[in-house]
Protein backbone atom coordinates (compact mmCIF):
# COMPACT_ATOMS: atom_id res chain seq x y z
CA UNK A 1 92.30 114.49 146.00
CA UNK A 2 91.56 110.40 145.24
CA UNK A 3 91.20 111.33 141.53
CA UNK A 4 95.03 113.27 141.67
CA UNK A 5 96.25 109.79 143.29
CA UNK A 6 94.71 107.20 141.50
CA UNK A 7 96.17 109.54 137.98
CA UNK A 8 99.64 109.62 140.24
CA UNK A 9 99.40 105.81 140.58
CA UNK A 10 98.68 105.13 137.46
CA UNK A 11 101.53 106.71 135.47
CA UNK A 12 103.63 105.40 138.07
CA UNK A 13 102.35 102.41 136.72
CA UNK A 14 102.67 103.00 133.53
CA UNK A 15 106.16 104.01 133.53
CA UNK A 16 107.34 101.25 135.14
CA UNK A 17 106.26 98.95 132.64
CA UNK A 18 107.98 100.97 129.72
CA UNK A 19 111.10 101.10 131.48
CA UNK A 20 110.64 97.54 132.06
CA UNK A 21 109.76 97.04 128.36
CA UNK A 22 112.66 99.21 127.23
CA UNK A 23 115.13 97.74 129.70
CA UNK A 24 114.84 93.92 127.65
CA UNK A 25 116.27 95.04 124.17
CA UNK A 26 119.93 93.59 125.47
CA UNK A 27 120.05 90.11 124.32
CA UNK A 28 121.66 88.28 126.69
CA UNK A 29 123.69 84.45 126.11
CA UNK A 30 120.67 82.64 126.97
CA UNK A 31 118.81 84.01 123.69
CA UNK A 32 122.22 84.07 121.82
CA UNK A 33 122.03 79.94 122.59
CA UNK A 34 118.60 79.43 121.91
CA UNK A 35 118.72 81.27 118.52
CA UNK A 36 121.70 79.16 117.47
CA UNK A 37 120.02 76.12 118.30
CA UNK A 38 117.00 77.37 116.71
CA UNK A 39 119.18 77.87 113.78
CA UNK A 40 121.00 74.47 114.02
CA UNK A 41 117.22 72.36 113.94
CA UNK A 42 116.17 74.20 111.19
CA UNK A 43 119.26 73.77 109.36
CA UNK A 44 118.85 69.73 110.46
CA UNK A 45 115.67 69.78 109.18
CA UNK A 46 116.51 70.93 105.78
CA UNK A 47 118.95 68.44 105.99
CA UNK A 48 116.35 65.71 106.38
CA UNK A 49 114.41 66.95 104.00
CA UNK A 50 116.72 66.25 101.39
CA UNK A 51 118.13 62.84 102.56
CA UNK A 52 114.36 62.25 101.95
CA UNK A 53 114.22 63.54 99.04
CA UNK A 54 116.98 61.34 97.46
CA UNK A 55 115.37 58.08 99.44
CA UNK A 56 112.28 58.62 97.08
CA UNK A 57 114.33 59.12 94.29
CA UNK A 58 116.36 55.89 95.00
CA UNK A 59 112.93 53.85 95.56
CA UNK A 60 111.36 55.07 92.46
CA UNK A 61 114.60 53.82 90.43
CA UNK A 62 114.52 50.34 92.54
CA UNK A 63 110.70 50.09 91.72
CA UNK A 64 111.54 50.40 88.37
């Protein structure tokens, strides 16, 4: 009789974290935001890169 319960507790268990798993595909506006601003640094970053990029450029020229 314990081993039937512990077995019945255990899937229990067990399906409630799939369903929980399964129930978080949605994406909701919070992770719609943070994926844009994700977006937006990287984007900003890239941006820097470059503006660095051409500051080297323009220092080498000066040195020159």
């Amino acid at each position: 009789m314990v081993k039937t319960s512990k077995g019945v507790v255990a899937a229990l268990v067990l399906g409630s974290l799939i369903a929980g798993l399964t129930g978080c595909r949605k994406e909701g506006p919070a992770e719609r935001a943070g994926k844009e601003i994700d977006r937006s640094a990287e984007k900003v970053g890239k941006e820097i890169e470059k503006a660095g990029e051409k500051m080297k450029d323009v220092l080498s020229r000066i040195r020159r």
